[in-house]
Each structure stands twice: as C-alpha cells, then as structure tokens.
PDB file of N, CA and C in Angstrom:
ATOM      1  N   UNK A   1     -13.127 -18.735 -38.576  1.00  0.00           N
ATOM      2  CA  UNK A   1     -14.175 -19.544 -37.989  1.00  0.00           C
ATOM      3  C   UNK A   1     -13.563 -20.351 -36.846  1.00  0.00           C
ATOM      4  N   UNK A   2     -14.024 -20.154 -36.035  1.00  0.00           N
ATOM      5  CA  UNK A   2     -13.533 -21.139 -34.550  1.00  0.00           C
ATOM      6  C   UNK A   2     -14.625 -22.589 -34.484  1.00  0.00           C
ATOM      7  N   UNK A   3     -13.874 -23.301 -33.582  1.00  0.00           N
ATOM      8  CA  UNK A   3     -14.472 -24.348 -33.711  1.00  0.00           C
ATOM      9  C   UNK A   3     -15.747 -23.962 -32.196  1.00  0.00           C
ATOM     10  N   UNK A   4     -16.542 -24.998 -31.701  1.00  0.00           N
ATOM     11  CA  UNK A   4     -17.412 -25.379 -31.062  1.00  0.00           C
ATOM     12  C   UNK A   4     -16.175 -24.729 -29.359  1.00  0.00           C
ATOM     13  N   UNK A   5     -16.609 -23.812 -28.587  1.00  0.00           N
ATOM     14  CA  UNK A   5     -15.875 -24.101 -27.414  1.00  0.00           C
ATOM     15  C   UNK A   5     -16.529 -24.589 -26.255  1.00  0.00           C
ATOM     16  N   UNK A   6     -18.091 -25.006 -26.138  1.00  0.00           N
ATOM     17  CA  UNK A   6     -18.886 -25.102 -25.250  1.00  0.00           C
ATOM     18  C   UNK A   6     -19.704 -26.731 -25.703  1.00  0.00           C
ATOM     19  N   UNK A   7     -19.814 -27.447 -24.882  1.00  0.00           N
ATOM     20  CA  UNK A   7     -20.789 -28.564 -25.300  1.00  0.00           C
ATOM     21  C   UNK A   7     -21.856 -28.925 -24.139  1.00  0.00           C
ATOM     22  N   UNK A   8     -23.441 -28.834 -24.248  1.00  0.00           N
ATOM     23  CA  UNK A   8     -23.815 -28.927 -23.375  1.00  0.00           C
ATOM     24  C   UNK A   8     -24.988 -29.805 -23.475  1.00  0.00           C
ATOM     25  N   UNK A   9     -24.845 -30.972 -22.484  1.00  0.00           N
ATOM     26  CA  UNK A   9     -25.170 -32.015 -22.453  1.00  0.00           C
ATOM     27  C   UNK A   9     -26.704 -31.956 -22.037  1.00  0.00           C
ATOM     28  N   UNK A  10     -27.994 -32.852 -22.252  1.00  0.00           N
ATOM     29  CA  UNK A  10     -29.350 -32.408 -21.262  1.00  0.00           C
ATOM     30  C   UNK A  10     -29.950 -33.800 -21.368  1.00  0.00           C
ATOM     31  N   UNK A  11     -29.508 -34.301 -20.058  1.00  0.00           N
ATOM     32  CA  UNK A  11     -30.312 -35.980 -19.777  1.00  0.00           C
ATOM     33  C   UNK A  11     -31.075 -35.505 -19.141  1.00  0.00           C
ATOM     34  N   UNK A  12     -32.711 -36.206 -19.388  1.00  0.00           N
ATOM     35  CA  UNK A  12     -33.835 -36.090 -18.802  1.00  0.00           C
ATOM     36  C   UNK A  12     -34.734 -37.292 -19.556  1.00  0.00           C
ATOM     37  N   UNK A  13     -36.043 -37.189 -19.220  1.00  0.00           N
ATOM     38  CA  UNK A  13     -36.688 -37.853 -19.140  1.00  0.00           C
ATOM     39  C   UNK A  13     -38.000 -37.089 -19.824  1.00  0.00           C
ATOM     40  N   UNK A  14     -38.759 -38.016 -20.187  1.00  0.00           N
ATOM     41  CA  UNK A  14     -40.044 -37.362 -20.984  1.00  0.00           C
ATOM     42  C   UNK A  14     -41.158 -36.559 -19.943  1.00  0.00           C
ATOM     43  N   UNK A  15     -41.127 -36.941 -18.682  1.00  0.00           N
ATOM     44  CA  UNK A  15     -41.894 -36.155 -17.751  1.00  0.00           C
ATOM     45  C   UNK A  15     -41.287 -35.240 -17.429  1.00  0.00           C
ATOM     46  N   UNK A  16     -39.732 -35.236 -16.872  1.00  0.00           N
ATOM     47  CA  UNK A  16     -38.751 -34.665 -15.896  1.00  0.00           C
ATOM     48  C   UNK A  16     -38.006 -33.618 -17.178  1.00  0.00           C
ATOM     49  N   UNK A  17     -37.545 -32.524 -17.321  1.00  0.00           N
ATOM     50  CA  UNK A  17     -36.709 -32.079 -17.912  1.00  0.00           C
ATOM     51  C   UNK A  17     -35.165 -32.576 -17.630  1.00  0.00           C
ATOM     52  N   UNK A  18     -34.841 -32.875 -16.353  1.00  0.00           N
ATOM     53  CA  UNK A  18     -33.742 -33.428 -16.001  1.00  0.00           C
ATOM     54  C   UNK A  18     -32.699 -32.957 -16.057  1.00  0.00           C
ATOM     55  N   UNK A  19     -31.646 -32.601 -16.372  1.00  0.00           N
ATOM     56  CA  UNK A  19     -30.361 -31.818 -15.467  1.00  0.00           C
ATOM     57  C   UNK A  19     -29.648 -31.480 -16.521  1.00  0.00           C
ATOM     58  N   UNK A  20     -28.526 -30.740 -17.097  1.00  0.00           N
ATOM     59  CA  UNK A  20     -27.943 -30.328 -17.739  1.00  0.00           C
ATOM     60  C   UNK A  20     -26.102 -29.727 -17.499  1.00  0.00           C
ATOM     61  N   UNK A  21     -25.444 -30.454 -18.100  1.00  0.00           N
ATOM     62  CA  UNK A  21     -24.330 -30.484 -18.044  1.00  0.00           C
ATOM     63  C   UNK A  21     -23.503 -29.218 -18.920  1.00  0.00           C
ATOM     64  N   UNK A  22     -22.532 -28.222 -18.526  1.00  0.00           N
ATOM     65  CA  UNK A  22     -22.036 -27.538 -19.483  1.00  0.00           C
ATOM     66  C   UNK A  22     -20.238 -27.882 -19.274  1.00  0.00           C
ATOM     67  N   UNK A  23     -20.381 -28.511 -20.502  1.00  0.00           N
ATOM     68  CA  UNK A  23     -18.338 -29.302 -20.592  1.00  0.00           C
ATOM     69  C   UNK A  23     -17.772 -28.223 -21.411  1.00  0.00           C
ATOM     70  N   UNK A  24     -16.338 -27.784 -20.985  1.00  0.00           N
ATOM     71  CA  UNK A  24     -15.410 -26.902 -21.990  1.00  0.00           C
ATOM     72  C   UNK A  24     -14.958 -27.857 -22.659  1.00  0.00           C
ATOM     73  N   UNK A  25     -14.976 -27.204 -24.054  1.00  0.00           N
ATOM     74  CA  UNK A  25     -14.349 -27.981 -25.141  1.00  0.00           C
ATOM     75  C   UNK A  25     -12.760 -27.380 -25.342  1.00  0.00           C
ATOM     76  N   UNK A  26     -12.979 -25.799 -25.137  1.00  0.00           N
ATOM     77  CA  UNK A  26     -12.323 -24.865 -25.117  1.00  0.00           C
ATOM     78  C   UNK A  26     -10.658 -25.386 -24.419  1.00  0.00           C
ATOM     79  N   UNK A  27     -11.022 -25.735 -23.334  1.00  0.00           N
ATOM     80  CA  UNK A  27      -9.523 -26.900 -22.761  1.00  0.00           C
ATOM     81  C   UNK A  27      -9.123 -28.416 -23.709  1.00  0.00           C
ATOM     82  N   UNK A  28     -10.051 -28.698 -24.073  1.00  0.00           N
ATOM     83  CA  UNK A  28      -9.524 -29.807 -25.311  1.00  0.00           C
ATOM     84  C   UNK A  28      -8.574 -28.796 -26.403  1.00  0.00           C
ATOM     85  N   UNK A  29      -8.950 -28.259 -27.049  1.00  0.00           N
ATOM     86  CA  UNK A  29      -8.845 -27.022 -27.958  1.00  0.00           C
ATOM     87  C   UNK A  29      -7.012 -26.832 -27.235  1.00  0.00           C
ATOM     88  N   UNK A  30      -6.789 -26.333 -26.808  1.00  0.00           N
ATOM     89  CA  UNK A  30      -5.646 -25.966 -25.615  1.00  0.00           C
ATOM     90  C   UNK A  30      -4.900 -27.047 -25.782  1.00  0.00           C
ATOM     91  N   UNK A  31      -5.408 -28.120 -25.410  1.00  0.00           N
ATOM     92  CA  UNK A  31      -4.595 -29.391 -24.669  1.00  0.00           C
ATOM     93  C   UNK A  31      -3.961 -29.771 -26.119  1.00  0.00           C
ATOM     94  N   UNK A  32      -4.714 -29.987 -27.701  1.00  0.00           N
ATOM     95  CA  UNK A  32      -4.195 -30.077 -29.054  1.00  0.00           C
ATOM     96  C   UNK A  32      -3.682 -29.447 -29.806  1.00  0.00           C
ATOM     97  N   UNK A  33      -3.475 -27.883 -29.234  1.00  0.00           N
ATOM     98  CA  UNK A  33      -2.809 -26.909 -30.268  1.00  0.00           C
ATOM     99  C   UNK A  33      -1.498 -27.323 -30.844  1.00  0.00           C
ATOM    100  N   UNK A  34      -0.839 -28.120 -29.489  1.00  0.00           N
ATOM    101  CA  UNK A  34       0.213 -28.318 -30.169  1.00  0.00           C
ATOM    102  C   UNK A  34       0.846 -29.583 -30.872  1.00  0.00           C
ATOM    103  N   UNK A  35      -0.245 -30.249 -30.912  1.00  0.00           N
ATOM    104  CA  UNK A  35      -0.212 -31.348 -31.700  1.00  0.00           C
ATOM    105  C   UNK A  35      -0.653 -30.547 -33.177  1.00  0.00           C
ATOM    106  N   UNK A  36      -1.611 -29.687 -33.313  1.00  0.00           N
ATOM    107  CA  UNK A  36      -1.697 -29.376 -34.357  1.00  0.00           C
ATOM    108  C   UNK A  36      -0.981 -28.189 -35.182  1.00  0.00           C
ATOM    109  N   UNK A  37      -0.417 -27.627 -34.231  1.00  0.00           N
ATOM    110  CA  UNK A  37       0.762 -26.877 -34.868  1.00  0.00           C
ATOM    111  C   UNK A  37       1.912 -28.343 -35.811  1.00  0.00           C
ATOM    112  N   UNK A  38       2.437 -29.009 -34.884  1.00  0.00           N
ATOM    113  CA  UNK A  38       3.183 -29.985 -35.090  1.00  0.00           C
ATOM    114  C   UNK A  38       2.823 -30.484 -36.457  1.00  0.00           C
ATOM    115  N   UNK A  39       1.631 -30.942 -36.770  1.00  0.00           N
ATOM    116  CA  UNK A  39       0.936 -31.945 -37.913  1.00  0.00           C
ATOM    117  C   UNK A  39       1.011 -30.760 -38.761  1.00  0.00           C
ATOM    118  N   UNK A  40       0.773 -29.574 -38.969  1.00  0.00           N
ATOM    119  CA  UNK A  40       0.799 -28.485 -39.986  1.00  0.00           C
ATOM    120  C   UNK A  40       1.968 -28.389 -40.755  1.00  0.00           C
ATOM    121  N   UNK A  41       3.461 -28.056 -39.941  1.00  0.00           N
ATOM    122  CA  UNK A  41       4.095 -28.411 -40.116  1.00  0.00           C
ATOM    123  C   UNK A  41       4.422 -29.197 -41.098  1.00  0.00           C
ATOM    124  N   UNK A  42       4.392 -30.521 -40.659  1.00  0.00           N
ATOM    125  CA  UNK A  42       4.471 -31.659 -41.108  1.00  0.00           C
ATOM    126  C   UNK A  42       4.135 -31.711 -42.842  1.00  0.00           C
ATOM    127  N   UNK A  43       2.613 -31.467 -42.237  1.00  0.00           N
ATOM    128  CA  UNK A  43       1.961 -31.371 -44.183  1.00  0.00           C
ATOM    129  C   UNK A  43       2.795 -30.322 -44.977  1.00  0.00           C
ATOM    130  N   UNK A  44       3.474 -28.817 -44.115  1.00  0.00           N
ATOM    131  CA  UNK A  44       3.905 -28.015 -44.876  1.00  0.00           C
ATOM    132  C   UNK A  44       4.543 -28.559 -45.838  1.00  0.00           C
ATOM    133  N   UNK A  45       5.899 -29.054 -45.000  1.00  0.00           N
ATOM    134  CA  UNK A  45       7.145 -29.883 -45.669  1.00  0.00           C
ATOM    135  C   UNK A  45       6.536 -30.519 -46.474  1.00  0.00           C
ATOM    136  N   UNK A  46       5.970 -31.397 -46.262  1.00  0.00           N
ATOM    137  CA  UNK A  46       5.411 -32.472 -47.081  1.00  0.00           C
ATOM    138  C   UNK A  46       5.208 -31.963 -48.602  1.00  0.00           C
ATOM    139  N   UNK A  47       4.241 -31.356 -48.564  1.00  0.00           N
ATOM    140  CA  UNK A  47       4.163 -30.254 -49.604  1.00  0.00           C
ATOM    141  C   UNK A  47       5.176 -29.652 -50.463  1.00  0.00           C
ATOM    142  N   UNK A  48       6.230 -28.834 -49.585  1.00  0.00           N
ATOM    143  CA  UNK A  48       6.902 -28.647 -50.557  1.00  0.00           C
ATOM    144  C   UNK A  48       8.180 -29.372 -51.014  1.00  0.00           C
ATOM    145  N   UNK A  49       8.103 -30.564 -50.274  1.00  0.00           N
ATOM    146  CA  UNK A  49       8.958 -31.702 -50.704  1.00  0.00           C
ATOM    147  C   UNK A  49       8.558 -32.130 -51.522  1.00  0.00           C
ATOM    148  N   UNK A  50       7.133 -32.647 -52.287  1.00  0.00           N
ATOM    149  CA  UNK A  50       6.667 -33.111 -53.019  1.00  0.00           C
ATOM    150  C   UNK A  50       6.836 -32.112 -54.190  1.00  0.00           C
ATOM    151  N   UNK A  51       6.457 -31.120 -54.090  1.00  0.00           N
ATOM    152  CA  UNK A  51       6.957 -30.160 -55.531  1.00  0.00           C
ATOM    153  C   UNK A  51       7.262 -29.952 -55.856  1.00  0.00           C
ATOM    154  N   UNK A  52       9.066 -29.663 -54.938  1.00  0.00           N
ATOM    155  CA  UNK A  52       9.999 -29.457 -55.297  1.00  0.00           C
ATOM    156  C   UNK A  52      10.675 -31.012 -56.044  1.00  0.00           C
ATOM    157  N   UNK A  53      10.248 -32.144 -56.211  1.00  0.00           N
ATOM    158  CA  UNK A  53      10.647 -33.500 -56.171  1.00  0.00           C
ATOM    159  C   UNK A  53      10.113 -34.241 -57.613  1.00  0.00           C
ATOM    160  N   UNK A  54       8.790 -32.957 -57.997  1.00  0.00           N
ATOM    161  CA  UNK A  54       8.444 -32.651 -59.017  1.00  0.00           C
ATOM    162  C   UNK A  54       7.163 -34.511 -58.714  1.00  0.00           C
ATOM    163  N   UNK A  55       6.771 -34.541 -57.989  1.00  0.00           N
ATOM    164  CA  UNK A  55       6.018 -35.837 -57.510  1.00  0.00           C
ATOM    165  C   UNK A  55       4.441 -35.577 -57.358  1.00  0.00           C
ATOM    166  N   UNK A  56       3.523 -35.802 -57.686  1.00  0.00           N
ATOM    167  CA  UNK A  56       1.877 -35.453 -57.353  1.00  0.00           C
ATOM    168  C   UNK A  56       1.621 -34.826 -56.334  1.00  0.00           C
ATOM    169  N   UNK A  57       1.024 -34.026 -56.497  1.00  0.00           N
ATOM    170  CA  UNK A  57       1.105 -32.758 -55.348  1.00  0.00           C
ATOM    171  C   UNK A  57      -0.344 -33.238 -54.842  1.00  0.00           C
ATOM    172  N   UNK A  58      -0.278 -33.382 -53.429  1.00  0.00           N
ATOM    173  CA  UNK A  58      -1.276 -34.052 -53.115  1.00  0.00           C
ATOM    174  C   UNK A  58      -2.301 -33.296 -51.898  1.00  0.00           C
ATOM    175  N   UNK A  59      -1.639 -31.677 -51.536  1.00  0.00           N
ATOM    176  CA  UNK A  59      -2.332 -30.287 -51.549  1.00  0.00           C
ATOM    177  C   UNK A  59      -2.524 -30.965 -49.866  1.00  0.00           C
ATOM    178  N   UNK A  60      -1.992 -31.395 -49.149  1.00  0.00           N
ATOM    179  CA  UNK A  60      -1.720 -32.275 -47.372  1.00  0.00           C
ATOM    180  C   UNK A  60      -2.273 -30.887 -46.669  1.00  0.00           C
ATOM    181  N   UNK A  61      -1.723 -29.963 -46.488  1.00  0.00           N
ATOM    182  CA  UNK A  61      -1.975 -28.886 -45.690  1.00  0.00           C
ATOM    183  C   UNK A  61      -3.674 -28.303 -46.219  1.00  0.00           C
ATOM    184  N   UNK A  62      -3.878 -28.091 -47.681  1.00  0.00           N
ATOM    185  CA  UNK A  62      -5.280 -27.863 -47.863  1.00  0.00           C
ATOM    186  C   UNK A  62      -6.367 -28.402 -47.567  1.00  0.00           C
ATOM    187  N   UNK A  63      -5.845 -29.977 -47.165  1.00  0.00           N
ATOM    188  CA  UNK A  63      -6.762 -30.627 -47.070  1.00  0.00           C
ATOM    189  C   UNK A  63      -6.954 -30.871 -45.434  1.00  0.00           C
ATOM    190  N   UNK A  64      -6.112 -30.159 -44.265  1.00  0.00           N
ATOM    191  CA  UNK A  64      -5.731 -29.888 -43.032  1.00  0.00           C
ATOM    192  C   UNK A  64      -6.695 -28.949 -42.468  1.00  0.00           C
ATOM    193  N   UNK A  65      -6.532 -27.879 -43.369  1.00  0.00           N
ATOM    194  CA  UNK A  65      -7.475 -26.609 -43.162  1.00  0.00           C
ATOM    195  C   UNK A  65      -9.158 -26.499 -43.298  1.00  0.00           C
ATOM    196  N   UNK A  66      -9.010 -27.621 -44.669  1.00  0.00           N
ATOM    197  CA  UNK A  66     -10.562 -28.144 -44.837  1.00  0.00           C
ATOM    198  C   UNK A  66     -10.916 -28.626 -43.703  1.00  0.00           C
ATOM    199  N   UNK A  67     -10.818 -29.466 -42.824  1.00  0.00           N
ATOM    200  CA  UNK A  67     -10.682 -30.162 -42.103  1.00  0.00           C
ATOM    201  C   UNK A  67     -11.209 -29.258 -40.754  1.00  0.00           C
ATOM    202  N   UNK A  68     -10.162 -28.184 -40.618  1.00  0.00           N
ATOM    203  CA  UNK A  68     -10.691 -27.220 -39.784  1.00  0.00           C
ATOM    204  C   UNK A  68     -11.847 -26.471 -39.991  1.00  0.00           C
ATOM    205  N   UNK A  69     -12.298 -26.354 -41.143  1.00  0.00           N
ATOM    206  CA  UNK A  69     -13.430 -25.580 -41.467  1.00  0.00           C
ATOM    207  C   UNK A  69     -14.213 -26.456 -41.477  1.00  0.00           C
ATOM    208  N   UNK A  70     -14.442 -27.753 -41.699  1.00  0.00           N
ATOM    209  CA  UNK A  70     -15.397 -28.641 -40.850  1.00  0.00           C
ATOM    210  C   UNK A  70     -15.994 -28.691 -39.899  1.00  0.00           C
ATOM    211  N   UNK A  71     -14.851 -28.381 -38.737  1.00  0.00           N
ATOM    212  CA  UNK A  71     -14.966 -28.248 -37.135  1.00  0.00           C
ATOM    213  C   UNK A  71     -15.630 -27.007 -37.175  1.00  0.00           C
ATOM    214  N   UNK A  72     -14.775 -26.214 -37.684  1.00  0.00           N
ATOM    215  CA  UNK A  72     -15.780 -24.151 -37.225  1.00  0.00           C
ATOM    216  C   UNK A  72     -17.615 -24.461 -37.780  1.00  0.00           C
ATOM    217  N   UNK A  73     -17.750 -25.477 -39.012  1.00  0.00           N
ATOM    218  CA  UNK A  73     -18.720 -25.195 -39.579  1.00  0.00           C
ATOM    219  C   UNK A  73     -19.640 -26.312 -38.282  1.00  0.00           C
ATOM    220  N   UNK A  74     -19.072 -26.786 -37.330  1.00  0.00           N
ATOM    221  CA  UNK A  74     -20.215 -27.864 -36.773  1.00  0.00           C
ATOM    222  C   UNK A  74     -20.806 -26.798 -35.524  1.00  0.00           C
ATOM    223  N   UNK A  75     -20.172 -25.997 -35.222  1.00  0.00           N
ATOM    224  CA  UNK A  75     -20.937 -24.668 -33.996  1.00  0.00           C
ATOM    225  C   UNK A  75     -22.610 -24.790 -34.600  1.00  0.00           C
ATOM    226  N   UNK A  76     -22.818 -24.750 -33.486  1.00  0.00           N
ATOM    227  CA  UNK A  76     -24.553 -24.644 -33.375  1.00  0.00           C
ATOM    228  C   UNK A  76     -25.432 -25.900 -33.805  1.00  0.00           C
ATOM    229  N   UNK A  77     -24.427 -27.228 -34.057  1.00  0.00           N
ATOM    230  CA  UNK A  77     -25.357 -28.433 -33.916  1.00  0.00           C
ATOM    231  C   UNK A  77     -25.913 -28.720 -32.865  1.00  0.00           C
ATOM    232  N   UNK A  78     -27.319 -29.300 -33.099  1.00  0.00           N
ATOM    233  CA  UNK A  78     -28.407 -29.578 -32.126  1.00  0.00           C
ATOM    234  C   UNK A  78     -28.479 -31.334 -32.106  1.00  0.00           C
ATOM    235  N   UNK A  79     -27.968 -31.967 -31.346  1.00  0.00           N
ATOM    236  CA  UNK A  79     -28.300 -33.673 -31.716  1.00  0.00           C
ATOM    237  C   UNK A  79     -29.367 -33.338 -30.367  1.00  0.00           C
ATOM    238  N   UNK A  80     -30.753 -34.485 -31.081  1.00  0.00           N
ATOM    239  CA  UNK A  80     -31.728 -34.813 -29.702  1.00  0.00           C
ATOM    240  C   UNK A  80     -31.883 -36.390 -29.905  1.00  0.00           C
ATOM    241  N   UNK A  81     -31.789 -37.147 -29.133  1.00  0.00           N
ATOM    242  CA  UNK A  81     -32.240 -38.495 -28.864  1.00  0.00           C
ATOM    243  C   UNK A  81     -33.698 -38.894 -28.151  1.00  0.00           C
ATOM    244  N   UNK A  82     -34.768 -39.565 -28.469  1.00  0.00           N
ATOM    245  CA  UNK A  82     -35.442 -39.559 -27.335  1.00  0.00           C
ATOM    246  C   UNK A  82     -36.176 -41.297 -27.606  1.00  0.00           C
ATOM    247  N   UNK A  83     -36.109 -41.624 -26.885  1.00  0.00           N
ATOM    248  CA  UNK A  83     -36.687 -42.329 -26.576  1.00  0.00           C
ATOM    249  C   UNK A  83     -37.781 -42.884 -26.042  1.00  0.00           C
ATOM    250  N   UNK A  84     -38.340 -43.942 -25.511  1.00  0.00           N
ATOM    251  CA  UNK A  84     -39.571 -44.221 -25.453  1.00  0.00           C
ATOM    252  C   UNK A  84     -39.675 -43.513 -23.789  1.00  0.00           C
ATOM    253  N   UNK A  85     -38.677 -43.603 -22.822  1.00  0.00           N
ATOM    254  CA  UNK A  85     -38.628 -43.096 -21.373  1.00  0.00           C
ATOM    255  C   UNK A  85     -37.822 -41.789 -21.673  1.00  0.00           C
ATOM    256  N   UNK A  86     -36.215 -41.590 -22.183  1.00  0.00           N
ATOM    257  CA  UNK A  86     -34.964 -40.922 -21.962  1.00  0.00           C
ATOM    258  C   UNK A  86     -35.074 -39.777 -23.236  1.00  0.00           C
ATOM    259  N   UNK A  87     -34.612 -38.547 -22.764  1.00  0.00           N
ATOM    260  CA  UNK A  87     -34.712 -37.626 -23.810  1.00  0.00           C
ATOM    261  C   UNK A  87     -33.036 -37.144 -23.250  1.00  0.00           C
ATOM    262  N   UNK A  88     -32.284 -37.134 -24.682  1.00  0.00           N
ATOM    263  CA  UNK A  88     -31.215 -36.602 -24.316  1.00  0.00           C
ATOM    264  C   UNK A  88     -30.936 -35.413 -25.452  1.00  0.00           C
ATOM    265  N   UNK A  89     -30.140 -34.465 -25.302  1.00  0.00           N
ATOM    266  CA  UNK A  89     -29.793 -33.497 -26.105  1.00  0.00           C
ATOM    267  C   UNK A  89     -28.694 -32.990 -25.885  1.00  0.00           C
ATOM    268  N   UNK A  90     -28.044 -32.504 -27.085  1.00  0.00           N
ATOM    269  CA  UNK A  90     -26.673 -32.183 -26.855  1.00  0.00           C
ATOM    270  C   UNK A  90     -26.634 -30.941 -28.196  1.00  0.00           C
ATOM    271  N   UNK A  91     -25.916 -30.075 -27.627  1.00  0.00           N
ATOM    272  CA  UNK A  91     -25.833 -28.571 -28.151  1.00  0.00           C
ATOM    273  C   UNK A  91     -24.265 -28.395 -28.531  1.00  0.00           C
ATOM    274  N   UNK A  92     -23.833 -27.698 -29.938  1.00  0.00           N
ATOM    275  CA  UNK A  92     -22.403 -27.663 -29.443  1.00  0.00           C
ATOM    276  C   UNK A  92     -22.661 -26.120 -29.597  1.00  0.00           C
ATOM    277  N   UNK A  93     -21.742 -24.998 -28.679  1.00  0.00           N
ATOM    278  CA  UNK A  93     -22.093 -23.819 -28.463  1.00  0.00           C
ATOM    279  C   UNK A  93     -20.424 -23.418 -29.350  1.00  0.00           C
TER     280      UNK A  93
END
C-alpha cells in the first residue's frame, strides 16, 4: 500500500467554483525516505536488544509499519469545508 502521492487543493467560493491547486506529496515522500530508513533501523535494534536482554518486548518496528499502513490507508480522503461565503476541498490522490 503506498501512501497519498498527489494532494489537491480547491478554494472557491459558493457562486465561483474557484481555482484548484495540484501539490506533489510524492517529493515530501523522497525528501523522508531517509529519515525513515534511519528510524526503522533504529526500532530494529531496539527490538532485538530488548529480547535478547530478555526485557518487555515492546514490538517498536510493528508498531512503525502500523503507522505506515495508516498513511497507505488515508489515499482517497475527501475533506470539504464550506462555509457561509468559502468552499474549500481537499482530495488526497
């Protein structure tokens, strides 16, 4: 499951449809891989330092991945705002 790579923004107005923005998420995505390689890591050890240490296994990396399947599971949210003048909407693709 991949996460969201497209987010697209739609300020307008209740008469006006008004204009629409399309932002890559896809370069965020890029710009953190390697922070999140890094943090994986991290929990790996963690993990098996803790087990091997015979200490509460506190499952760091499972709960990493959950985490990611959060993100894959938010593709195709619809937020709409509207207001009494301003209609805004936001899509994650």
């Amino acid at each position: 499951m991949f996460p969201p790579m497209l987010l697209y923004v739609r300020v307008g107005t209740l008469e006006r449809p008004g204009f629409g923005v399309w932002l890559p998420l896809f370069l965020v995505w890029l710009i953190l891989l390697p922070i999140v390689v890094l943090v994986l890591l991290i929990t790996m050890l963690t993990d098996v330092v803790l087990f091997l240490i015979n200490q509460p296994y506190h499952h760091y990396t499972l709960l990493l991945f959950r985490c990611f399947g959060v993100l894959g599971a938010a593709k195709g949210t619809v937020v709409s705002i509207r207001s009494a003048e301003n209609v805004i909407a936001i899509d994650l693709v």
